[in-house]
Protein backbone atom coordinates (compact mmCIF):
# COMPACT_ATOMS: atom_id res chain seq x y z
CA UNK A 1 54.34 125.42 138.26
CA UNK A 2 50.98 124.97 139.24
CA UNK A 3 47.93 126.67 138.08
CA UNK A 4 47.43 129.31 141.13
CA UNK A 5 51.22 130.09 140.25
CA UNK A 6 50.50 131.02 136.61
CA UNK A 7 50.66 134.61 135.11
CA UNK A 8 47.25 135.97 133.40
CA UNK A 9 49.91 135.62 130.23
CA UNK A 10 50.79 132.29 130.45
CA UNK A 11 49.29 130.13 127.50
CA UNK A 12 46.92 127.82 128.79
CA UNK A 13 47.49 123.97 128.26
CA UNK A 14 45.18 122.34 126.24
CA UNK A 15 44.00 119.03 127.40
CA UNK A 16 42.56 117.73 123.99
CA UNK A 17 45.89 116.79 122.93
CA UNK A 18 47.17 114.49 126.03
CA UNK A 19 46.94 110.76 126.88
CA UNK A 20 45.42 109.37 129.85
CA UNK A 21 48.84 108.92 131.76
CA UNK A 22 49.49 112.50 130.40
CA UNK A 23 46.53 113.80 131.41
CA UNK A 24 46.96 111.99 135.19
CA UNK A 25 50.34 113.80 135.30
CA UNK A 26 48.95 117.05 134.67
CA UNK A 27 45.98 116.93 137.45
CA UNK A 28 48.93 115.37 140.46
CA UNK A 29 51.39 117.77 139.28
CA UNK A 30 49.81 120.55 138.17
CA UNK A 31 46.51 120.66 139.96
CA UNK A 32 47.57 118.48 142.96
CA UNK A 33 44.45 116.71 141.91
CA UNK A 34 43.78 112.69 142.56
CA UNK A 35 44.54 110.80 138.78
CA UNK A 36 40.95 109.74 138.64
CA UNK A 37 39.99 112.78 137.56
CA UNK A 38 41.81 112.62 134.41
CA UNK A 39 39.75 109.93 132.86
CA UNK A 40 37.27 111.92 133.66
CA UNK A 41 37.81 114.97 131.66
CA UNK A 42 39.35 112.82 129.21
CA UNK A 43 35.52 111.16 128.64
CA UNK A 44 33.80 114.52 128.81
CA UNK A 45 36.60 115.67 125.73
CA UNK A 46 36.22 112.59 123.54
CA UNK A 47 32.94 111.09 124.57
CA UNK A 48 30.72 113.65 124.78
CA UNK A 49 32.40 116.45 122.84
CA UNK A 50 32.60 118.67 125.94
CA UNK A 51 34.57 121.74 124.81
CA UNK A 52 34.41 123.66 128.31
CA UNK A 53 35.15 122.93 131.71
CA UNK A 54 31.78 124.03 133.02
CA UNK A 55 29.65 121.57 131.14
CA UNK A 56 31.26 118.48 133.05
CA UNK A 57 28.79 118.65 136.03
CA UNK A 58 30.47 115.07 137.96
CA UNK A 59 33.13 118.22 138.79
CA UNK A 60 33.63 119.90 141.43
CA UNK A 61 33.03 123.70 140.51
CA UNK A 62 36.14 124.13 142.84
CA UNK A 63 38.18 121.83 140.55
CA UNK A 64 36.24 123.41 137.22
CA UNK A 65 37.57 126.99 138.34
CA UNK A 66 40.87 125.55 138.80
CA UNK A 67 40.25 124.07 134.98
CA UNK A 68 39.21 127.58 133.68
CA UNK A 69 42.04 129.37 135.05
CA UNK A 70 45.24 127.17 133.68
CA UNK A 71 43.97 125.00 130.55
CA UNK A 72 41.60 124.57 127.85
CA UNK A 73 40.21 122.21 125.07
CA UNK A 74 40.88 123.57 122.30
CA UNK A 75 40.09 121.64 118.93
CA UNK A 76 41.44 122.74 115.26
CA UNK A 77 38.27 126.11 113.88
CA UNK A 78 36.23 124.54 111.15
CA UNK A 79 36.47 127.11 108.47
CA UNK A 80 34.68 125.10 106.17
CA UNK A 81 32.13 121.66 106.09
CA UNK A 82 31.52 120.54 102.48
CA UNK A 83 29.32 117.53 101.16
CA UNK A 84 29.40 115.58 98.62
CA UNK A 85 26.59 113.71 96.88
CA UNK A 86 27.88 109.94 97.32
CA UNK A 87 27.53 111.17 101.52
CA UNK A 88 31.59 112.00 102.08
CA UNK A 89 31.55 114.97 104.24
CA UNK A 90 35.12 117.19 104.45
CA UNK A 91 36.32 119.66 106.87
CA UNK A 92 38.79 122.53 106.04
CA UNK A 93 40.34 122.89 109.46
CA UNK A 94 42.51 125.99 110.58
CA UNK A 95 45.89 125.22 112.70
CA UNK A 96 47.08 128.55 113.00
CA UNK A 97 49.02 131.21 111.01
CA UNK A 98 46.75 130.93 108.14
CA UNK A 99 47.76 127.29 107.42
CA UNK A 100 44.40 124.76 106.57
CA UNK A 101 44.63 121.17 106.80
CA UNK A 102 41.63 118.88 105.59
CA UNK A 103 39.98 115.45 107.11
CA UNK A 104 37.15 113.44 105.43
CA UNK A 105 34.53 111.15 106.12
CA UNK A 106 33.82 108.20 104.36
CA UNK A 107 30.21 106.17 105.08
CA UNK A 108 30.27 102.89 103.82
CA UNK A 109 26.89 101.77 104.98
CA UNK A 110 24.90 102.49 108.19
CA UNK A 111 27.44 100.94 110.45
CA UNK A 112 30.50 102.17 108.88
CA UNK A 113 31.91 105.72 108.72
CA UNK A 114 35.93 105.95 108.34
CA UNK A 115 37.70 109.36 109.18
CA UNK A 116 40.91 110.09 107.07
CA UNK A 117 43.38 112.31 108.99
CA UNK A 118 46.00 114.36 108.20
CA UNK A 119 49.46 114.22 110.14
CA UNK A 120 50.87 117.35 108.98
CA UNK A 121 50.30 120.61 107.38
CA UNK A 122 51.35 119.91 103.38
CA UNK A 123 54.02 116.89 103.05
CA UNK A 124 57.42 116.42 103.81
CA UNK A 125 57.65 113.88 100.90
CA UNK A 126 57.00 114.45 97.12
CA UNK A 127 54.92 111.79 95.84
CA UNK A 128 54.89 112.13 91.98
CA UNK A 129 51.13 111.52 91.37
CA UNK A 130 49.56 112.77 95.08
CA UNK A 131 48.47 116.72 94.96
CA UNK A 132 48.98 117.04 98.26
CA UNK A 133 52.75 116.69 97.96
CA UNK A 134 52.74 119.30 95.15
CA UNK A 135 51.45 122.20 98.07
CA UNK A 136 54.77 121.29 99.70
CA UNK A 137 55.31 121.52 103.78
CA UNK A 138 55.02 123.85 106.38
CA UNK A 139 55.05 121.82 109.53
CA UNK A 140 53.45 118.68 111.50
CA UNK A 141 50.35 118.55 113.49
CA UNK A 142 50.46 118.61 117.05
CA UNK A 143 48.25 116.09 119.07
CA UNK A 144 45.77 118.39 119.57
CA UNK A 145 45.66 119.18 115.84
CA UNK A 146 45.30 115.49 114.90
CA UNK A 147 43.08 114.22 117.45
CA UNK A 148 41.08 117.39 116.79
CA UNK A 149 40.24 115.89 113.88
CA UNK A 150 38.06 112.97 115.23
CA UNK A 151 36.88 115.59 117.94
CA UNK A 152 35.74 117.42 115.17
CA UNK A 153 33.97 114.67 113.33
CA UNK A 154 32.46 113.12 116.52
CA UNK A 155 31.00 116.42 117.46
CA UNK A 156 28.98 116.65 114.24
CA UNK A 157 27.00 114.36 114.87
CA UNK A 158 26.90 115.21 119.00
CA UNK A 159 27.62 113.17 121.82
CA UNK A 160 27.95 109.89 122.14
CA UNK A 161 25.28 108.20 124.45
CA UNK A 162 26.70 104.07 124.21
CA UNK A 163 29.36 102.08 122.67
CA UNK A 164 26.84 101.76 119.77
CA UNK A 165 26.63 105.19 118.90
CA UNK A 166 29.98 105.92 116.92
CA UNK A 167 30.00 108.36 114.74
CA UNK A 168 33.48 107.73 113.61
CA UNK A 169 34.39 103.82 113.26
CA UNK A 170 37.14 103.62 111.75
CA UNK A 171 40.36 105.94 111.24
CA UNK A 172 43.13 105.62 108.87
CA UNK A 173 45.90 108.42 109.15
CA UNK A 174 46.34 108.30 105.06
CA UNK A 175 45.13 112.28 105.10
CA UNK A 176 47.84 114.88 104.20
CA UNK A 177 51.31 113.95 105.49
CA UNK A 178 53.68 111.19 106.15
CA UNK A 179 52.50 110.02 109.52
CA UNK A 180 55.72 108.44 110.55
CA UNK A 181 57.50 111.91 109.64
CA UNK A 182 55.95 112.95 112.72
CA UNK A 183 56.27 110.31 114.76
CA UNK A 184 55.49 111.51 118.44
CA UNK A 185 52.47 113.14 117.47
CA UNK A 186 50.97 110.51 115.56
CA UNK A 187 51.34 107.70 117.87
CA UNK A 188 50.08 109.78 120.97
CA UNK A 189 47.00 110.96 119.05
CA UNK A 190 46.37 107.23 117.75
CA UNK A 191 46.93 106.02 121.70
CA UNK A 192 43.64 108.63 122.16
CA UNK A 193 41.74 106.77 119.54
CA UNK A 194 42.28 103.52 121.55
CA UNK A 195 42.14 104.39 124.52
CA UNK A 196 38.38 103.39 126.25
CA UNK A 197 38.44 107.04 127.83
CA UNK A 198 39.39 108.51 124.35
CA UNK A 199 37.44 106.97 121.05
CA UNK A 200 37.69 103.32 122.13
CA UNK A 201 38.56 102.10 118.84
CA UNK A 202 39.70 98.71 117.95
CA UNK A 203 43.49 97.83 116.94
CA UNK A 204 42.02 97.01 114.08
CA UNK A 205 40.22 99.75 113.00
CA UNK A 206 42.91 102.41 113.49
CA UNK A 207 44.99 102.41 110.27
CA UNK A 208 48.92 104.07 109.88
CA UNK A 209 49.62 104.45 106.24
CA UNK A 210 53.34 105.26 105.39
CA UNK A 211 55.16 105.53 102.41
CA UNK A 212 58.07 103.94 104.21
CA UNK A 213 60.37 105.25 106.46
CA UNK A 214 61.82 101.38 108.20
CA UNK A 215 63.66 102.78 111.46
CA UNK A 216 60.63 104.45 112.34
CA UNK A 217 58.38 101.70 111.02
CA UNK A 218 60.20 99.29 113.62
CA UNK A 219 59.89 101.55 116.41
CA UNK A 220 56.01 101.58 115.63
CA UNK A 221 56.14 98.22 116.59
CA UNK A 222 57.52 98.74 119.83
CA UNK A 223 55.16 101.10 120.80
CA UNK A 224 51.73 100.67 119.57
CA UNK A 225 49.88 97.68 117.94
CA UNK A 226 47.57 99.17 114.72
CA UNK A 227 46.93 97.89 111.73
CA UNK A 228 48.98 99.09 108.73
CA UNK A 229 49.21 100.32 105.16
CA UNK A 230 51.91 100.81 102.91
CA UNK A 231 51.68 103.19 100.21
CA UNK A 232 53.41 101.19 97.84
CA UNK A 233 52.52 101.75 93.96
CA UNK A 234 54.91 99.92 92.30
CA UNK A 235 56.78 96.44 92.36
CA UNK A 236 60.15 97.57 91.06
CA UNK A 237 63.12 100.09 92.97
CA UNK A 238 63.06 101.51 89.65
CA UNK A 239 59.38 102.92 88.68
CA UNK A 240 58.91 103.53 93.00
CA UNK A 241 61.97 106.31 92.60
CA UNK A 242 60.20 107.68 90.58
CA UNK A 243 56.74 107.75 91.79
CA UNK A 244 57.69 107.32 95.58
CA UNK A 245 61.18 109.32 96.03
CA UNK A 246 61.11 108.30 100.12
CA UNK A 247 62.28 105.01 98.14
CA UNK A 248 66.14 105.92 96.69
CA UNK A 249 66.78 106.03 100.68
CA UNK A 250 64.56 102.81 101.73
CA UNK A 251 64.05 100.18 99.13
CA UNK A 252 61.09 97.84 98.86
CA UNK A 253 63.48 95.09 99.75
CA UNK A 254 64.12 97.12 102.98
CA UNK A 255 60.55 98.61 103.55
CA UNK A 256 58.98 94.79 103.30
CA UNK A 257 61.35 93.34 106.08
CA UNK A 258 60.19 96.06 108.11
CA UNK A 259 56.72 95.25 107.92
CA UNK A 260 57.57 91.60 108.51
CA UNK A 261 59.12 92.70 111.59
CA UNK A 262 56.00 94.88 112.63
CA UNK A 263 53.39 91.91 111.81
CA UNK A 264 56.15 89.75 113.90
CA UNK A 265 55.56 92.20 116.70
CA UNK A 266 51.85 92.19 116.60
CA UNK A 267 51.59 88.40 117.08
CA UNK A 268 48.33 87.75 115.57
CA UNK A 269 47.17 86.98 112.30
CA UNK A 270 47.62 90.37 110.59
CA UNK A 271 47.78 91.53 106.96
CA UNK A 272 49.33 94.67 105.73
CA UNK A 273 47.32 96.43 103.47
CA UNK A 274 49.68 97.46 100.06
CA UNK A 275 48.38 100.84 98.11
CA UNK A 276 48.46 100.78 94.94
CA UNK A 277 47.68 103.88 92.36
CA UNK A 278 46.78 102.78 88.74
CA UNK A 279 48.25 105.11 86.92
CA UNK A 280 47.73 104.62 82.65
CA UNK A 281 50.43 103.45 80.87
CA UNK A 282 53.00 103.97 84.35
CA UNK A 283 52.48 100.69 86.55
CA UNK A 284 48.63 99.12 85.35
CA UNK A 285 50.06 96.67 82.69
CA UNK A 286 50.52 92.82 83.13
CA UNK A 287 53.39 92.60 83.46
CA UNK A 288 53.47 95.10 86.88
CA UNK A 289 50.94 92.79 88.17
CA UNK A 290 53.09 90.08 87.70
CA UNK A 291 56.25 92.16 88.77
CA UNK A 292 53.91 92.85 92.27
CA UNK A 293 52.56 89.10 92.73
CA UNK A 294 56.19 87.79 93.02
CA UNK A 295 57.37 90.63 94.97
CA UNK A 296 54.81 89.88 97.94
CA UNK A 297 54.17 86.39 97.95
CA UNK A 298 56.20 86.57 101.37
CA UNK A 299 54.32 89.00 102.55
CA UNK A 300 50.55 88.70 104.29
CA UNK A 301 49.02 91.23 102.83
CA UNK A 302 45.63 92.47 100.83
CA UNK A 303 46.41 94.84 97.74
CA UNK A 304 43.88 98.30 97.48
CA UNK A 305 43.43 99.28 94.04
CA UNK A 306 43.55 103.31 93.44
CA UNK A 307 42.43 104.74 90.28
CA UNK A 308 44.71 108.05 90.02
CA UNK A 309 42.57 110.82 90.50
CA UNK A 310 43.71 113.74 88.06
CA UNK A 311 45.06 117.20 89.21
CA UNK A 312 46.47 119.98 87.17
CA UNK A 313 49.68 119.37 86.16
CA UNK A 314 50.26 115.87 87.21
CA UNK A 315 50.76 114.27 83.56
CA UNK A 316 49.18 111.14 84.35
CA UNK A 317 45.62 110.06 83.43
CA UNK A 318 43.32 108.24 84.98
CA UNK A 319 43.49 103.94 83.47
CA UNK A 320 39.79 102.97 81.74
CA UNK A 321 37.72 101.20 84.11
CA UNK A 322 38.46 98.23 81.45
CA UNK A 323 42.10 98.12 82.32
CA UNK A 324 41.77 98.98 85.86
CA UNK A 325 38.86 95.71 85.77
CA UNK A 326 41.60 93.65 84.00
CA UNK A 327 44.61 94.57 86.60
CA UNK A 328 42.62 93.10 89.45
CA UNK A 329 41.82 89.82 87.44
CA UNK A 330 45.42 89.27 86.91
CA UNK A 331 46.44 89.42 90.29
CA UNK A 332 42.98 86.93 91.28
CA UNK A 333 44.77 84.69 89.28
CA UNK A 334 48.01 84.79 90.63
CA UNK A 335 46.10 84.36 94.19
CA UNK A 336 45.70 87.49 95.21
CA UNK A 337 42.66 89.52 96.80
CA UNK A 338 42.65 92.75 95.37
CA UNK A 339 39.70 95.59 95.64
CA UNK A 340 38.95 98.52 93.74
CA UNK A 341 38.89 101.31 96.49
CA UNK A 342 35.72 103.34 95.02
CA UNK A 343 36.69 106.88 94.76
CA UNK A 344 34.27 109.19 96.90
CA UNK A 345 34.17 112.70 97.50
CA UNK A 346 35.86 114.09 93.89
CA UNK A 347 33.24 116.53 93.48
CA UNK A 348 34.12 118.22 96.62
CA UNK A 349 38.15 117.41 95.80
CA UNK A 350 38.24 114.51 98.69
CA UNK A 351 39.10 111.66 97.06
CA UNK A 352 42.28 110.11 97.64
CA UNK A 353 45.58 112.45 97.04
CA UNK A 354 43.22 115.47 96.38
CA UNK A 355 43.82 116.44 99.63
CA UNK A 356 45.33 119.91 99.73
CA UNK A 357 44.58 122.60 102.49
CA UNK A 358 46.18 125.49 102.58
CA UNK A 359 50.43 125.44 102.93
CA UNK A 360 52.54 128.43 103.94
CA UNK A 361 55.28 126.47 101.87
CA UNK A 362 58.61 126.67 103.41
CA UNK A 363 60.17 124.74 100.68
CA UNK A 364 58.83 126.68 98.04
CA UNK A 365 58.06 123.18 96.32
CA UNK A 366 54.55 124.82 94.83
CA UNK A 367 56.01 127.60 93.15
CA UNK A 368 59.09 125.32 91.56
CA UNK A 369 56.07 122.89 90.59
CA UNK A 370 54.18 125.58 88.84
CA UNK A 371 57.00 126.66 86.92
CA UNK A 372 58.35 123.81 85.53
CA UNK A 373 54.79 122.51 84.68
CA UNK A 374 53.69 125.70 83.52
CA UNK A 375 50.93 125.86 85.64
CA UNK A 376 49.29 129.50 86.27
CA UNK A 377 49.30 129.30 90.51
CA UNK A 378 45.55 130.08 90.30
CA UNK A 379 45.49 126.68 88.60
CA UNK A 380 47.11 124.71 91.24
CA UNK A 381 44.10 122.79 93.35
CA UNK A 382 42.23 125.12 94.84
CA UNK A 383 43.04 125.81 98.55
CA UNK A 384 39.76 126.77 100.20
C-alpha cells in the first residue's frame, strides 16, 4: 500500500525506528521514491534531531508532503529530566499506556558522555539484588522506543554540526531489561547507533549487557559485532541461582563458552567485560575472589566492580569501601584488572539497578514482592 492509498485512519509509520536498508525499502516501496533518499531522512532523524518532515529543506516539498501524509518521527515524551549533582542527567520517558521507562547519562570528562538504555518496559528476569526486576514486566521496547532514547539524549544538547560534536559517545544497553530478551529490537536499534547515517558509533563503544541467555548470545554473533558485558556476580552455579535465576537454565559453564564463541566471531582482540555486584557478606569475601580468578582465567575479560546500591526491601547492604578496596586487591594479585565502577546519579535514583520507571506489571511480581517483604507499596522505589 502506498501512501496516496492510505485511509486518514491508518497509523502512520514512524521512521525513527528503521535501519537504513529498512528505511530504503520503505521510500521504493512505499513512496516509489529513489533509496538515496533514505539516508537522507535517516541523517536529518539522528544527526540533527529533525523531528518533522518540513525542517529537512535538501527535500523536495513534493516528497515532504508525501512524508506528512503516511509517516512520522516519533521519539518516546519526556515526562521528566532530572540532574544530579556529580553531572548524571536522567530521563523518565513515556511508551504508551501509562508505562515509563528511564535512560541516563553518564559524563566522564569533557570527551566522554555514556547513555544507558533500557530494552524493555520492567524485566523479564528477577535479579535478586537489581530494583528494577522487583517492578516486574510489562513488555519490550520497540526500535523506536530504544533508539528514542539516544534521539532523546542527542537532542538535548541540539544538533550535531561534525563528527566532533557527540553528545552521546558511548552506549551500553545495561538500562532496564534483558536486552537479549528482546532480541530483534535490540540489535536493529544498536545497527542505528552504528550506522554513519544513524549515531556513527564505534563497535567499540556500543555495549550489550546480558545476564545470559547462550542461544541468543550466539546468534548475536552472527549478526552484529559490539562489544559485550556479562552481568555475572558470582563465580559459583550455586550463589548465581540465587542472585541471577536466568542461571538454573544456563550455567556459567554454558554462558562462558558462549562468549568464547562470540569473541571467536569478532576476530579481534576483544575482552568481555564481567559485572560484578559486591554485595556484604553474599559474594565480596576472599575466597569469591579466588572462586572468580580460577573461573575466568580462560576467558579475556576485564572485571567491573559494583557496590550494591540499597533499595527497600532488598536485604542486602552495601560492603565498606574497606572491603570493597580489599576485593579488588585480591584479584590484582591473582592478575586481574579490576575497577571500581563509581556510582553516579543515587541522589536522583540512577545509579546502577535503581532503575525503575513505571510497570503496568503483568506478572504481578511487585505486589508478591511487597508482600512477602512486607513492604507498604508506597515504599517500593518511587516510580516518577
Amino acid at each position: 500500500m502506498t501512501c496516496s492509498t492510505q485511509t486518514a485512519n491508518t497509523e502512520k509509520t514512524n521512521l525513527l525506528g528503521m535501519t537504513l536498508p529498512q528505511l530504503e525499502a520503505f521510500f521504493v516501496e512505499q513512496l516509489g521514491e529513489k533509496k538515496f533518499r533514505a539516508a537522507q531522512v535517516m541523517k536529518w532523524m539522528h544527526h540533527r534531531c529533525a523531528s518533522s518532515f518540513e525542517q529537512m529543506t535538501d527535500l523536495s516539498k513534493a516528497l515532504r508532503e508525501k512524508l506528512e501524509a503516511c509517516a512520522e518521527i516519533r521519539p518516546p515524551r519526556v515526562v521528566l529530566e532530572d540532574f544530579s549533582s556529580d553531572g548524571t542527567r536522567k530521563w523518565v520517558l513515556e511508551v504508551g499506556n501509562g508505562s515509563h521507562i528511564e535512560t541516563v547519562l553518564i559524563p566522564a570528562g569533557e570527551n566522554r558522555r555514556t547513555l544507558c538504555v533500557s530494552s524493555q518496559v520492567g524485566c523479564s528476569l528477577d535479579c535478586s539484588f537489581c530494583s528494577t526486576g522487583k517492578q516486574g514486566f510489562q513488555r519490550n521496547l520497540t526500535v523506536a522506543e530504544i533508539i528514542g532514547q539516544v534521539w532523546v539524549a542527542q537532542h538535548s544538547f541540539g544538533p550535531r554540526k561534525d563528527t566532533g560534536n557527540r553528545p552521546v559517545t558511548n552506549v551500553v544497553m545495561m538500562g532496564m531489561g534483558e536486552p537479549l530478551m528482546n532480541y530483534r529490537a535490540a540489535v536493529d536499534a544498536m545497527q542505528i547507533m552504528l550506522d554513519d547515517n544513524g549515531y556513527g558509533l564505534s563497535k567499540r563503544r556500543v555495549t550489550l549487557s546480558t545476564s545470559g541467555l547462550v542461544p541468543q548470545l550466539d546468534q548475536l554473533g552472527d549478526e552484529i559485532d559490539v562489544s559485550l558485558a556479562i552481568s555475572l556476580h558470582a563465580p559459583t552455579d550455586e550463589l548465581r541461582n540465587e542472585l541471577v535465576p536466568v542461571n538454573r537454565k544456563y550455567p556459567i559453564s554454558e554462558l562462558l563458552a558462549a562468549c568464547q564463541r562470540y569473541l571467536k566471531k569478532c576476530g579481534d582482540s576483544r575482552e568481555v567485560t564481567i559485572e560484578y555486584t559486591l554485595i556484604a557478606g553474599i559474594n565480596d569475601q576472599q575466597q569469591h575472589a579466588q572462586q572468580l580468578a580460577a573461573l575466568l582465567k580462560q576467558l579475556p575479560c576485564k572485571i567491573n566492580l559494583i557496590p550494591f546500591n540499597p533499595f527497600p526491601g532488598s536485604g542486602y547492604q552495601r560492603p565498606s569501601r574497606n572491603q570493597v578496596m580489599r576485593f579488588q586487591g585480591w584479584l590484582h594479585e591473582l592478575g586481574y584488572s579490576a575497577p571500581i565502577r563509581t556510582t553516579r546519579g543515587d541522589d536522583i535514583d540512577a545509579a546502577c539497578g535503581q532503575l525503575v520507571g513505571r510497570v503496568q506489571d503483568k506478572t504481578r511480581r511487585s505486589a508478591r514482592y511487597a508482600e512477602q517483604q512486607k513492604i507498604p507499596v508506597t515504599q517500593l522505589p518511587p516510580a516518577v
